[in-house]
Protein backbone atom coordinates (compact mmCIF):
# COMPACT_ATOMS: atom_id res chain seq x y z
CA UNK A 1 20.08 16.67 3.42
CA UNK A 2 18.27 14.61 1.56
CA UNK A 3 14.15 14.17 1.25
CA UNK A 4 12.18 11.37 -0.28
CA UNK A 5 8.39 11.13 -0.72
CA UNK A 6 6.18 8.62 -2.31
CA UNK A 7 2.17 8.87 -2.43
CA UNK A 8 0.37 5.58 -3.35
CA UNK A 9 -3.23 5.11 -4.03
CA UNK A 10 -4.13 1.92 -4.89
CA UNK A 11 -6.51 -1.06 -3.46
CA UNK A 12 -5.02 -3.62 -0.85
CA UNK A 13 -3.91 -6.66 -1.96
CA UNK A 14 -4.21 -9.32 1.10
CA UNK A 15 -5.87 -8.43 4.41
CA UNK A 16 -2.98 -6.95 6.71
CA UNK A 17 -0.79 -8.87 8.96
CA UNK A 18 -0.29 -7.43 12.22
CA UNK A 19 2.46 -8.21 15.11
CA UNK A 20 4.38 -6.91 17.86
CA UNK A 21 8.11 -6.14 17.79
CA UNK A 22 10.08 -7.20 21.32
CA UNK A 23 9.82 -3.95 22.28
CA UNK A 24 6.20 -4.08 22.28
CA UNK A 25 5.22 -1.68 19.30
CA UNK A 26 2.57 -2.76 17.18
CA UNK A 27 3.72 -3.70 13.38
CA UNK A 28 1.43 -4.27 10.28
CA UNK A 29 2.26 -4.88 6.87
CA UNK A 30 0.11 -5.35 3.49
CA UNK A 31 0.07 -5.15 -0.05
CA UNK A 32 -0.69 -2.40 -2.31
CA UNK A 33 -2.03 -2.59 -6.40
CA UNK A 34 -2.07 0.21 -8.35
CA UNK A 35 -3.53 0.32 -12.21
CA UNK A 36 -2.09 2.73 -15.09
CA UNK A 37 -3.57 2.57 -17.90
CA UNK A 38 -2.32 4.56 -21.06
CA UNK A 39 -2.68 4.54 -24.88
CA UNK A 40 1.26 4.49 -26.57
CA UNK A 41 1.90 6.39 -29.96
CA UNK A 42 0.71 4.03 -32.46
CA UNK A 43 -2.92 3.98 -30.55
CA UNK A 44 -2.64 0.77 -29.09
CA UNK A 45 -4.41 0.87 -25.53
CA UNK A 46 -1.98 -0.85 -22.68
CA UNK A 47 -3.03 -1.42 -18.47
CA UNK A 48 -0.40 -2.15 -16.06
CA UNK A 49 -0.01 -3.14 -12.95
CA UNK A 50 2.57 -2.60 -10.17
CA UNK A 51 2.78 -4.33 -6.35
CA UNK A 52 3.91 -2.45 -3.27
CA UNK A 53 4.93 -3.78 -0.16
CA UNK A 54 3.93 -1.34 2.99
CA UNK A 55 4.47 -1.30 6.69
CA UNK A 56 3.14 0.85 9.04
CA UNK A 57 4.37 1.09 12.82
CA UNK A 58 3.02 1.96 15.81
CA UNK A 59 -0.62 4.13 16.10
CA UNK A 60 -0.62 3.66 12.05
CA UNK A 61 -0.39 0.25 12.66
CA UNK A 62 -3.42 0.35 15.08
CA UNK A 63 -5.44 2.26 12.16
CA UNK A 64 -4.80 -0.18 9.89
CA UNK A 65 -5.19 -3.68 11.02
CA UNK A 66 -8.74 -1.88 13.01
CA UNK A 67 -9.72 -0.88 9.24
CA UNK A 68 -8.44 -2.44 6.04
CA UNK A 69 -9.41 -5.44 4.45
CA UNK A 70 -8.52 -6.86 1.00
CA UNK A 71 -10.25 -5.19 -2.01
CA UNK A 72 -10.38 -1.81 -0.19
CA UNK A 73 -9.15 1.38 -1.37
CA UNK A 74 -6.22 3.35 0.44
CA UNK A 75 -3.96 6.28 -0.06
CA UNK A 76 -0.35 5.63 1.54
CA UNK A 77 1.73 8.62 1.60
C-alpha cells in the first residue's frame, strides 16, 4: 500500500471557479502561491515562488467557493 500526503499553505491566486459534474456534485478549483525564502552558502539572500493547482469536490467544494477569494490565505492538506 502506498500513502501520499501534501500540506500547502499559501495565499490564493485567482478567485475559485466552481461547477457541477453530470452527476451533479459540486467542483471548484483555484490556485495556490507559496513563498520560500532562504539565504544559500555564500550569503546571498534568494525568494521563490511555486504555483499549485487545487480542486476540491463535493462539501469542500461548497466551503470554498462560499469563502475564498483571491489574496486570501489557506492551508490545503
Amino acid at each position: 500500500m502506498n500513502f501520499n500526503k501534501v500540506i500547502i499553505a499559501g495565499n490564493v491566486t485567482k478567485d475559485p471557479d466552481s461547477r457541477t459534474l453530470p452527476s451533479g456534485q459540486p467542483v471548484v478549483s483555484f490556485g495556490v502561491a507559496t513563498n520560500r525564502r532562504y539565504t544559500d552558502q555564500g550569503g546571498n539572500k534568494h525568494e521563490s515562488v511555486e504555483f499549485h493547482n487545487v480542486v476540491a469536490f463535493g462539501k469542500w467544494a461548497d466551503v470554498c467557493s462560499r469563502y475564498l477569494t483571491k489574496g486570501s490565505p489557506v492551508l490545503v492538506e
